[in-house]
Protein backbone atom coordinates (compact mmCIF):
# COMPACT_ATOMS: atom_id res chain seq x y z
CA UNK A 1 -21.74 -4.50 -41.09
CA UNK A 2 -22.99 -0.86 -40.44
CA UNK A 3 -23.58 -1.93 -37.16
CA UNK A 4 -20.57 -3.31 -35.66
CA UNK A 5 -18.36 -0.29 -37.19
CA UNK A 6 -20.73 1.84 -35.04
CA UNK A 7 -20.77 -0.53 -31.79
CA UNK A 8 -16.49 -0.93 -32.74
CA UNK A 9 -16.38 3.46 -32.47
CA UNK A 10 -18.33 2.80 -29.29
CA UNK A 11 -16.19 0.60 -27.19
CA UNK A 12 -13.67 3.75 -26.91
CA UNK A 13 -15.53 5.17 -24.56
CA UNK A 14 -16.30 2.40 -22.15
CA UNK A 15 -15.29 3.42 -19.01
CA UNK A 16 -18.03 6.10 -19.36
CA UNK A 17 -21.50 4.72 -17.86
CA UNK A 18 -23.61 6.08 -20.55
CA UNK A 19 -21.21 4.97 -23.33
CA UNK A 20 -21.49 0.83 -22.14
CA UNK A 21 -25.44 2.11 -22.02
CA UNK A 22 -24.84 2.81 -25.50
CA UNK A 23 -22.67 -0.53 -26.40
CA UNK A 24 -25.19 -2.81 -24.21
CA UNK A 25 -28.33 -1.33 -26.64
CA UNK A 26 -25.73 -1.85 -29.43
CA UNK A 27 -25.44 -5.61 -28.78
CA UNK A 28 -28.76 -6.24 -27.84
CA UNK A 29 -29.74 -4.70 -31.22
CA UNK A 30 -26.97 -6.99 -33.04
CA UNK A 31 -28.41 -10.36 -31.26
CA UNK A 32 -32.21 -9.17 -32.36
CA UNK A 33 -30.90 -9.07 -35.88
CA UNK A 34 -29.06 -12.84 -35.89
CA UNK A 35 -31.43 -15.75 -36.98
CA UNK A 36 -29.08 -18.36 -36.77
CA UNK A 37 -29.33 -20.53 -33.54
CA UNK A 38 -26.10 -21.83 -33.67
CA UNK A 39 -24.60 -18.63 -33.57
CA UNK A 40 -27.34 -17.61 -30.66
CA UNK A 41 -26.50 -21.10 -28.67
CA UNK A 42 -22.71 -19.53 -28.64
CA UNK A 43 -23.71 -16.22 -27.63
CA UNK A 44 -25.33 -17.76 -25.10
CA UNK A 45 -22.78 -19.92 -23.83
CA UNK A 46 -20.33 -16.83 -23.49
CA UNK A 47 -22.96 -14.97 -22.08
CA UNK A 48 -23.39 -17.67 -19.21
CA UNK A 49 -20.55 -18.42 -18.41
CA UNK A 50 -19.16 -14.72 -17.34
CA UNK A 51 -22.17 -13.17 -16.93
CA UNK A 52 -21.68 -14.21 -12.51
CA UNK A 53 -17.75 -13.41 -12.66
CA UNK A 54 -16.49 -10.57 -11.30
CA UNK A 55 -13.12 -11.09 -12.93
CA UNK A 56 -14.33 -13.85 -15.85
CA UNK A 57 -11.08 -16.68 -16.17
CA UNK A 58 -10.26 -19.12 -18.98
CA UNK A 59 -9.65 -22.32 -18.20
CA UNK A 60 -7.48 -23.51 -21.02
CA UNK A 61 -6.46 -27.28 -21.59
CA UNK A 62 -2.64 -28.12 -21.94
CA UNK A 63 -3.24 -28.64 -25.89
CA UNK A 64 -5.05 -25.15 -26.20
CA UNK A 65 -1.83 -23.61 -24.16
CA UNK A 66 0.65 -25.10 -26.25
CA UNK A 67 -1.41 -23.49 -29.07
CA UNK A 68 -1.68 -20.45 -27.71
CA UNK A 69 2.28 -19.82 -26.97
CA UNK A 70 2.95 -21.55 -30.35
CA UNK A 71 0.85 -18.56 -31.63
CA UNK A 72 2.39 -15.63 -29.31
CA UNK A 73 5.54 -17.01 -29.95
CA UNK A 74 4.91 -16.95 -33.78
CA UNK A 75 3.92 -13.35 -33.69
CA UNK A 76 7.06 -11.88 -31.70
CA UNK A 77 9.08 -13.60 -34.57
CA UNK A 78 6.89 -11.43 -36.99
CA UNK A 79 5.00 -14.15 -38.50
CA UNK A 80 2.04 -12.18 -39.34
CA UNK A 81 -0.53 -11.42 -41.98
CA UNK A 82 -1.92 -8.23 -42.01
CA UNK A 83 -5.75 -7.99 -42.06
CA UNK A 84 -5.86 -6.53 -46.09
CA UNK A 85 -3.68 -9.31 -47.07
CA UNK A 86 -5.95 -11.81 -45.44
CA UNK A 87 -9.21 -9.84 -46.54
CA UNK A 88 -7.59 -9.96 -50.09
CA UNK A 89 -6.96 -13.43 -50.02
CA UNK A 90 -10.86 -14.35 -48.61
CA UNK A 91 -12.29 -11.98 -51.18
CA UNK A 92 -9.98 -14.08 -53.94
CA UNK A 93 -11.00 -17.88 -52.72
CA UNK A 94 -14.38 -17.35 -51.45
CA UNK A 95 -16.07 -14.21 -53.21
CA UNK A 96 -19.48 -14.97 -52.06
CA UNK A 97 -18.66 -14.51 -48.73
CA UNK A 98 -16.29 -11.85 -48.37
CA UNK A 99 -17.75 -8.28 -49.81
């Protein structure tokens, strides 16, 4: 995960042409590294789909909208988790996976 802190620092500065130089190599040298093609058939996917749009738009059905204001409207009425408490929790039921 040395990596992605490093690319995370990066995005700061994107408006900056060398700096999305920088994040581009970043990601290119975080795809190189994955071996699983699952995760490389999504990349893809993402990749396709906005790589020809100017201004790249969701199309979202009317179940994923109602899920999406469900969510929003969870979080204005503070029904959160904070990401130590959920890290916690991982590391507690799955400590193989969460370091």
């Amino acid at each position: 995960m040395k990596s992605y802190s490093k690319t995370k620092k990066k995005t700061t500065a994107i408006a900056e042409p060398m700096a999305q130089y920088g994040l581009k190599a970043d990601v290119h040298e975080l795809i190189d590294r994955i071996n699983d093609s699952s995760i490389l058939s999504l990349l893809h996917a993402i990749a396709t789909r906005f790589i020809d749009t100017k201004e790249p738009t969701i199309t979202l059905t009317a179940a994923e909208k109602k899920a999406v204001d469900a969510a929003l409207k969870s979080v204005k009425a503070g029904r959160t988790h904070s990401h130590e408490n959920v890290m916690a929790r991982m590391r507690k039921k799955h400590p193989a996976l969460v370091k």
